[in-house]
C-alpha atoms as a PDB file:
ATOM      1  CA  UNK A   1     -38.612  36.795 -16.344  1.00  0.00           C
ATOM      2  CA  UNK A   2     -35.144  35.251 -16.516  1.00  0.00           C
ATOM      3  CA  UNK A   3     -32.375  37.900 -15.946  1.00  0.00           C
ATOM      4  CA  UNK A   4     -29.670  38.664 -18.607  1.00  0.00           C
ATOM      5  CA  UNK A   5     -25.861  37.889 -18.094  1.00  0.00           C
ATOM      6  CA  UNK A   6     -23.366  37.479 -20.276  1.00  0.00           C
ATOM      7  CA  UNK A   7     -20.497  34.745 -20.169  1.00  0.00           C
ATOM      8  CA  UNK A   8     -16.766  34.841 -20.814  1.00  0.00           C
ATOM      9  CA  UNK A   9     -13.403  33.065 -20.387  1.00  0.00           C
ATOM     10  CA  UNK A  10     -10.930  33.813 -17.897  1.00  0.00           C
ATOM     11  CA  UNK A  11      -7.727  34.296 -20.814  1.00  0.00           C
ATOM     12  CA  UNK A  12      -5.170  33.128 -17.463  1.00  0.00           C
ATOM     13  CA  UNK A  13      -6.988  30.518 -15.528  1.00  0.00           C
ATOM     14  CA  UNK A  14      -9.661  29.330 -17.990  1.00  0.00           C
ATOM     15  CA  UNK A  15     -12.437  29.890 -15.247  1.00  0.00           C
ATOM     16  CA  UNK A  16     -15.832  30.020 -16.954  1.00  0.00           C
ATOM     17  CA  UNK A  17     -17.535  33.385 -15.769  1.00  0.00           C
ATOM     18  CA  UNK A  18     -21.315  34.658 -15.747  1.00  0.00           C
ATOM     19  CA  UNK A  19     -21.952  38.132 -15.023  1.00  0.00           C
ATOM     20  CA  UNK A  20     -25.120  40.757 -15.322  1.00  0.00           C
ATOM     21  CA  UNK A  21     -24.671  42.895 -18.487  1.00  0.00           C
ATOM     22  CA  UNK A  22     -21.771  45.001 -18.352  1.00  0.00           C
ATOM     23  CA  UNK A  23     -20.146  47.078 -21.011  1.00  0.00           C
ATOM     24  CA  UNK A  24     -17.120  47.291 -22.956  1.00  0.00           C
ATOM     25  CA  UNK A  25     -14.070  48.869 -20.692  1.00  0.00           C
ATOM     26  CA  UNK A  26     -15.386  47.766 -17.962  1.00  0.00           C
ATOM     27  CA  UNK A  27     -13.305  45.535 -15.041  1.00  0.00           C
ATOM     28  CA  UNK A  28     -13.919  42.829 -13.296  1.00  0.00           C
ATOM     29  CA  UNK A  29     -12.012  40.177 -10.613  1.00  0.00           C
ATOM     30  CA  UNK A  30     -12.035  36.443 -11.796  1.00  0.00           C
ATOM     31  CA  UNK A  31     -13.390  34.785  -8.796  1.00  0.00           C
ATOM     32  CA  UNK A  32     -10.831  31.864  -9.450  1.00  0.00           C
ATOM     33  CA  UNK A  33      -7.013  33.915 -10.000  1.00  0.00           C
ATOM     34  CA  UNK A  34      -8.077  36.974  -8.806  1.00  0.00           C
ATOM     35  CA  UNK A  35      -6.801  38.416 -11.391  1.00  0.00           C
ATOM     36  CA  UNK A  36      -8.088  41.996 -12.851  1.00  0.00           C
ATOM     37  CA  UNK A  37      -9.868  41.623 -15.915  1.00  0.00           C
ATOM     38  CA  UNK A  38     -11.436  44.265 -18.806  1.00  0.00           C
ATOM     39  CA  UNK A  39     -13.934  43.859 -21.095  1.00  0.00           C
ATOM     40  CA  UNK A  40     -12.598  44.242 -24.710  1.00  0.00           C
ATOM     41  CA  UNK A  41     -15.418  43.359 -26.693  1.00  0.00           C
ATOM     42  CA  UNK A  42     -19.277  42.092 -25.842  1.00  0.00           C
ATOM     43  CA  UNK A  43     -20.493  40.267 -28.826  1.00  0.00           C
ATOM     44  CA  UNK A  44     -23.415  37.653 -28.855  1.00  0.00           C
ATOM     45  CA  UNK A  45     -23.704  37.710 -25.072  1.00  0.00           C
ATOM     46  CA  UNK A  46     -19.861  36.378 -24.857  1.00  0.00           C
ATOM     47  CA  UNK A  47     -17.267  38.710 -23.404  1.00  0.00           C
ATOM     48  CA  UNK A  48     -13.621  38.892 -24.487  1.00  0.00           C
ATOM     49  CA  UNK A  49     -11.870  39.796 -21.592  1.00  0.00           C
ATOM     50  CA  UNK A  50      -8.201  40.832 -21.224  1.00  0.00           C
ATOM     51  CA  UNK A  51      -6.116  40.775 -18.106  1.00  0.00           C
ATOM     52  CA  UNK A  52      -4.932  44.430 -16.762  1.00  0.00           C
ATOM     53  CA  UNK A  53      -1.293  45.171 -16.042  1.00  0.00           C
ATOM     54  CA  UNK A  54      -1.405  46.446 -11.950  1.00  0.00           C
ATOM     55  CA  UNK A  55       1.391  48.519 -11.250  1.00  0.00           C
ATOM     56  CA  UNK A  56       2.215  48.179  -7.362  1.00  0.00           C
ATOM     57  CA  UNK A  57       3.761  51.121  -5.731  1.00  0.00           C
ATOM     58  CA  UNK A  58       7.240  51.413  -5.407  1.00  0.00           C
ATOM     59  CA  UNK A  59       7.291  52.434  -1.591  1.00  0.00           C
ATOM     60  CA  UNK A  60      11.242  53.068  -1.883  1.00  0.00           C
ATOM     61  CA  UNK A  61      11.507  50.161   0.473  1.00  0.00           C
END
């Protein structure tokens, strides 16, 4: 039985990625920028993915 993924664009790097079902909201790393990534929308087994804004700690340095 062949197992499900789904497949979307990284919208920085343009890495094609395949990953088990996940749902919309979710993050996840492109394997290519390393960038942090969130499902918007699941549609058709493609994902539209937008990157996430990290905020680094100001350590007052």
């Amino acid at each position: 039985m062949p197992t499900a993924t789904l497949t979307g664009t990284c919208p920085e790097c343009e890495t094609g990625l395949t990953v088990p079902p996940i749902v919309e909201g979710e993050t996840l790393s492109c394997p290519e920028c390393l960038l942090t990534l969130r499902v918007e929308d699941v549609k058709d087994d493609q994902l539209t993915l937008q990157m996430v804004e990290v905020q680094l700690r100001d350590w007052g340095q």
